[in-house]
Protein backbone atom coordinates (compact mmCIF):
# COMPACT_ATOMS: atom_id res chain seq x y z
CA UNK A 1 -4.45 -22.44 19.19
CA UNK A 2 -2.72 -19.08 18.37
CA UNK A 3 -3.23 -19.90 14.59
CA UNK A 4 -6.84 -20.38 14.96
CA UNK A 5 -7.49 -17.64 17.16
CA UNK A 6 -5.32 -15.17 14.25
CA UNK A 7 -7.22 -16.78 11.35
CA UNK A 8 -10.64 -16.44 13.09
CA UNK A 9 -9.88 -12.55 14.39
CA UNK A 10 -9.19 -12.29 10.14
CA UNK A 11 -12.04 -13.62 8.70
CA UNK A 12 -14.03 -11.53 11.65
CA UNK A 13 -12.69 -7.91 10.78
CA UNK A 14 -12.23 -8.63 6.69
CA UNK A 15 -15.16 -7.06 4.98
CA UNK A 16 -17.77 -9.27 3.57
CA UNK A 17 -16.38 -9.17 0.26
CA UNK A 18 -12.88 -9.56 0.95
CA UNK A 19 -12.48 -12.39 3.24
CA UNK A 20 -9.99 -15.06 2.55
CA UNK A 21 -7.99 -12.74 0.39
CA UNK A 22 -4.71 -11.85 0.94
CA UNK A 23 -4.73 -8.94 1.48
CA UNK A 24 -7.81 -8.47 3.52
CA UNK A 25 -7.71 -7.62 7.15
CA UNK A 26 -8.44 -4.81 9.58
CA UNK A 27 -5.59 -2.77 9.16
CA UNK A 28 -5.26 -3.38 6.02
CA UNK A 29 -8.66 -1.81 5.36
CA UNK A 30 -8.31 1.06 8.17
CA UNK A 31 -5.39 1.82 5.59
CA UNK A 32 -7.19 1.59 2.42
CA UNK A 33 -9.93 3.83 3.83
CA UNK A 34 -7.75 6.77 4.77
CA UNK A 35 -5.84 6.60 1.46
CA UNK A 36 -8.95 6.52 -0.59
CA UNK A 37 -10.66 9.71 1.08
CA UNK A 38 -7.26 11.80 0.41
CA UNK A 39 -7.67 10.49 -3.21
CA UNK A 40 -10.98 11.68 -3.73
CA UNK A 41 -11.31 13.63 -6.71
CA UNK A 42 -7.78 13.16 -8.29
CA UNK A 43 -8.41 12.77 -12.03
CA UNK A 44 -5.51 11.82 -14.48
CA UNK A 45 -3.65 8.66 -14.15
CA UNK A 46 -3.09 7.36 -11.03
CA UNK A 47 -1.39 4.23 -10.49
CA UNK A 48 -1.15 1.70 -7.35
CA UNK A 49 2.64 -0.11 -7.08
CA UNK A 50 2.10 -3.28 -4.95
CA UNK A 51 -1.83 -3.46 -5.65
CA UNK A 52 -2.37 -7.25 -4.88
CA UNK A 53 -5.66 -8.52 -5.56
CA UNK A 54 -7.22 -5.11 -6.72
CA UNK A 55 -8.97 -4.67 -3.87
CA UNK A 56 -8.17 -0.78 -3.17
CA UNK A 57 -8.28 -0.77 -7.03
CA UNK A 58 -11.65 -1.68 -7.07
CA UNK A 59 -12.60 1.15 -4.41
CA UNK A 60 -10.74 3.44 -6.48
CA UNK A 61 -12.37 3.15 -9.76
CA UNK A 62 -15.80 3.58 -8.00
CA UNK A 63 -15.30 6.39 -6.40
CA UNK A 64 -12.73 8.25 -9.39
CA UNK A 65 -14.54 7.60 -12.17
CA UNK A 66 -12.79 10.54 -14.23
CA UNK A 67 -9.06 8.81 -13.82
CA UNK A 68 -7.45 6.82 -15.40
CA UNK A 69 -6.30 3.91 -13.20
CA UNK A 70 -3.44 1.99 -13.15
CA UNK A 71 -2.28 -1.01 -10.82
CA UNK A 72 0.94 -3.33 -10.63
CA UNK A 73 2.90 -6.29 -8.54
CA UNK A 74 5.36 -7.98 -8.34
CA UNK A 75 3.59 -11.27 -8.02
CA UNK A 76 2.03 -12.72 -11.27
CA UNK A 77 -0.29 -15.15 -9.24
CA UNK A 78 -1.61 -12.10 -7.65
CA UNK A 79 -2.35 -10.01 -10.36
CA UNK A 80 -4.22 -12.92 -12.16
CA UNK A 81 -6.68 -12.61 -9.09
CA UNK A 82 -7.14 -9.14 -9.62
CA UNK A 83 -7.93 -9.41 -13.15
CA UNK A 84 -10.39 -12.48 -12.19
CA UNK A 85 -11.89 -10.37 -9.51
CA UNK A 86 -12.57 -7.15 -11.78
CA UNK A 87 -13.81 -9.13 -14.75
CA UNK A 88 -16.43 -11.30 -12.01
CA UNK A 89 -17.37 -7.86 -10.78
CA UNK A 90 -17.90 -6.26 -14.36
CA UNK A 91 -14.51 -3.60 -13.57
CA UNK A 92 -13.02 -2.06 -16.96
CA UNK A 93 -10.63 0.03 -17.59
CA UNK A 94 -8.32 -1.01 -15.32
CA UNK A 95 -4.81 -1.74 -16.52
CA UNK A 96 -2.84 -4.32 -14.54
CA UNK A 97 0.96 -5.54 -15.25
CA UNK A 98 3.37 -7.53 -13.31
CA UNK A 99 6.59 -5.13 -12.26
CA UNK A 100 8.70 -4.59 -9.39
CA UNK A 101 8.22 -1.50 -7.42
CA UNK A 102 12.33 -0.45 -7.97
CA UNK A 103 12.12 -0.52 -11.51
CA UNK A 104 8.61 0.71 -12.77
CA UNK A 105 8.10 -0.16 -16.53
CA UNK A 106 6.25 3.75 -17.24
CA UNK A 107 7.75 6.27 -18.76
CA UNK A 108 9.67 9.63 -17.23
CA UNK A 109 6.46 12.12 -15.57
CA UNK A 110 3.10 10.38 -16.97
CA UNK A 111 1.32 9.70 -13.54
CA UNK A 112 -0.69 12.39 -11.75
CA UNK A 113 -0.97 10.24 -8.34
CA UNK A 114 0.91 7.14 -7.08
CA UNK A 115 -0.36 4.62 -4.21
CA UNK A 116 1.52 2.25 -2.30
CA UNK A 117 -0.33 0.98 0.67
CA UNK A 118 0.31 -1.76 2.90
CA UNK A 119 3.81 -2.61 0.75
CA UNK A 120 6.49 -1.24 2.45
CA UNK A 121 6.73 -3.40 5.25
CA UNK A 122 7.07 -6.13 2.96
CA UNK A 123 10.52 -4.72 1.70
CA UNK A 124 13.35 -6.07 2.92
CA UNK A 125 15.46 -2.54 3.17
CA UNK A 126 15.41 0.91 3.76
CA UNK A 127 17.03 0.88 0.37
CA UNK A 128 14.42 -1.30 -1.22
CA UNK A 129 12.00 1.90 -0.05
CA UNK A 130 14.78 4.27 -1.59
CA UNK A 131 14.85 2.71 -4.68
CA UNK A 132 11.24 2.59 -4.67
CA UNK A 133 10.48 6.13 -4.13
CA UNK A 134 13.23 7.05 -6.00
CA UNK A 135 11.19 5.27 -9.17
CA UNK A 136 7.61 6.58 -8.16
CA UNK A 137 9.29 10.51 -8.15
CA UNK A 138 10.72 9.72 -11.89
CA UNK A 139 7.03 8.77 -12.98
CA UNK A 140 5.17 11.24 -11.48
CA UNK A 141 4.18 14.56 -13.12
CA UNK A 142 5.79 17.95 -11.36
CA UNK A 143 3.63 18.54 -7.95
CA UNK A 144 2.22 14.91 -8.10
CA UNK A 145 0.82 13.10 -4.88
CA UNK A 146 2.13 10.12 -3.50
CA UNK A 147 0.11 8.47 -0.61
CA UNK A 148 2.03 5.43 1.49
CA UNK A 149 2.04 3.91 5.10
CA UNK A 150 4.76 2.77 7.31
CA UNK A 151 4.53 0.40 9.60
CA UNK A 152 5.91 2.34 13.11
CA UNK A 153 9.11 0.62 14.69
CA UNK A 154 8.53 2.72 17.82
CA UNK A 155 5.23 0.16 18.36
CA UNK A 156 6.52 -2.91 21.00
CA UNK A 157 3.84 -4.94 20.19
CA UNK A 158 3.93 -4.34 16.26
CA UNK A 159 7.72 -5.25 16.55
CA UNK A 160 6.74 -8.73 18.96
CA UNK A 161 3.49 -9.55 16.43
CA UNK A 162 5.66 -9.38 13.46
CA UNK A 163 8.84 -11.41 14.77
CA UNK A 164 5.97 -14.11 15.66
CA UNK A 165 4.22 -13.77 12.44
CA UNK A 166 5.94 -17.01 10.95
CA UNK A 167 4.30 -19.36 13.75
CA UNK A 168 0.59 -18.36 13.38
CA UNK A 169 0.44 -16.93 9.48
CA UNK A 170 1.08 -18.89 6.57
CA UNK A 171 0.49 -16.21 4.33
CA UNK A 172 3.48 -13.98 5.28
CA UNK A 173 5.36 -15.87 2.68
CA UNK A 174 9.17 -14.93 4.02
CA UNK A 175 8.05 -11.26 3.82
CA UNK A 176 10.35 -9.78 5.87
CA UNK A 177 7.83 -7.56 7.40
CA UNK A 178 9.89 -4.37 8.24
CA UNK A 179 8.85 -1.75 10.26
CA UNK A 180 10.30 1.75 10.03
CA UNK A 181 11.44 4.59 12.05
CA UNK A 182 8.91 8.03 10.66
CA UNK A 183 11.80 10.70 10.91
CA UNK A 184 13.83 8.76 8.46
CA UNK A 185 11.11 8.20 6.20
CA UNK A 186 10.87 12.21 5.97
CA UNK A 187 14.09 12.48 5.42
CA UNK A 188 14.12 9.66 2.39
CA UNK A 189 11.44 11.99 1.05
CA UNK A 190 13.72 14.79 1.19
CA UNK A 191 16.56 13.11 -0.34
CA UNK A 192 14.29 11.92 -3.31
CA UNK A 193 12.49 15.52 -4.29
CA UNK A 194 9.64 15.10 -1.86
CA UNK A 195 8.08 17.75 0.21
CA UNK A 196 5.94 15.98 3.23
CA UNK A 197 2.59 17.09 2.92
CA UNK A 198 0.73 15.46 5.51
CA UNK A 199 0.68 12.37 8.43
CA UNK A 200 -2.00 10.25 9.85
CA UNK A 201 -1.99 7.97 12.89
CA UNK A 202 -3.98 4.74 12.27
CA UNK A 203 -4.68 2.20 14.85
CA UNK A 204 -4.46 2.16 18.60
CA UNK A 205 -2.80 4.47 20.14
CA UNK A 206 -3.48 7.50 18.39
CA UNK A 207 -0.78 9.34 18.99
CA UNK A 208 3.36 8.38 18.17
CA UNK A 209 3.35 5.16 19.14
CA UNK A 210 0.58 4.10 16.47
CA UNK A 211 1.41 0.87 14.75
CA UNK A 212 0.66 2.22 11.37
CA UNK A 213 1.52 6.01 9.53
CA UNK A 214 -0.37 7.13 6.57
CA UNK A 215 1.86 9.51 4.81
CA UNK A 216 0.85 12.22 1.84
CA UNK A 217 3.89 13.60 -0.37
CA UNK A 218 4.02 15.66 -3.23
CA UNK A 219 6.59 15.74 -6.28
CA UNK A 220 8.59 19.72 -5.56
């Protein structure tokens, strides 16, 4: 009953155009929305780490048209539906490749803007997440933007949906889905050549017990 009830609430709050995928759902999209405002009107390359079926991708092109975009995962299945998806939709430009976020196959400073949304709670580590923005910082140009969420530990009922995720939601996969403390997230920024720019609470409540953080850094 608790499966049907999760699967239905899914297909009910996934846009028209994104139901059944993945990587569709309400936050998911309350995410993608608040990332893709902030990005309006970077031009350059930008690139998304983790960008499962393209569908902030496919956002992003349409409302960037200037940059030069960008997208990997670590899952090749996944990145074959994002290259199915784009091509069905008439998408170019778009280069996709299979990587893992802790060792990004791009060269030292050639990205003006990286993404990573609705990934790091699929990390197993706060040192998976080091690693990871200790990578995105090499590739990014000097006073480059990085725009991520965190899932908030300090949220009781994020922390009881996600230990209960296995029973009701076949596609977690064995992700551990991790959430994280904000304060040390700063402070990984710190340690990694990141000045915090910017914080937004999405989801209910608004205020510090939110069960998702949308975070804006810059390369110092």
């Amino acid at each position: 009953m608790i499966k049907k009830i999760y699967y239905w609430l899914h297909r009910r709050f996934s846009k028209p155009e994104e139901k059944g995928e993945y990587s569709a759902g309400y936050w998911q999209n309350l995410v993608r929305r608040e990332v893709l405002e902030r990005c309006s009107g970077i031009s350059g390359n930008i690139l998304e780490v983790g960008c499962g079926e393209g569908l902030f991708l496919r956002q992003l092109s349409e409302k960037n048209k200037t940059a030069k975009i960008f997208g990997l995962d670590i899952w090749a299945d996944i990145i074959i539906k994002a290259k199915n998806r784009f091509r069905e939709n008439n998408i170019k430009g778009i280069e996709l490749q299979q990587a893992d976020a802790c060792c990004l196959p791009y060269k030292n400073e050639c990205f003006d803007a990286v993404i990573c949304i609705n990934v790091f709670f699929n990390l197993e580590s706060e040192d998976k997440v080091k690693k990871s923005l200790k990578e995105i910082n090499r590739i990014l140009k000097k006073s480059g933007k990085i725009f991520f969420d965190i899932r908030n530990s300090l949220n009781p009922l994020l922390y009881i949906k996600y230990k209960l995720a296995g029973y009701y939601d076949e596609t977690v996969k064995g992700l551990p889905l991790k959430t994280y403390n904000f304060n040390k997230i700063v402070l990984l920024l710190k340690e990694n050549n990141f000045k915090f720019v910017k914080k937004t609470n999405i989801g209910f409540p608004d205020n510090w017990l939110a069960p998702i953080f949308a975070v804006e850094a810059q390369k110092i």
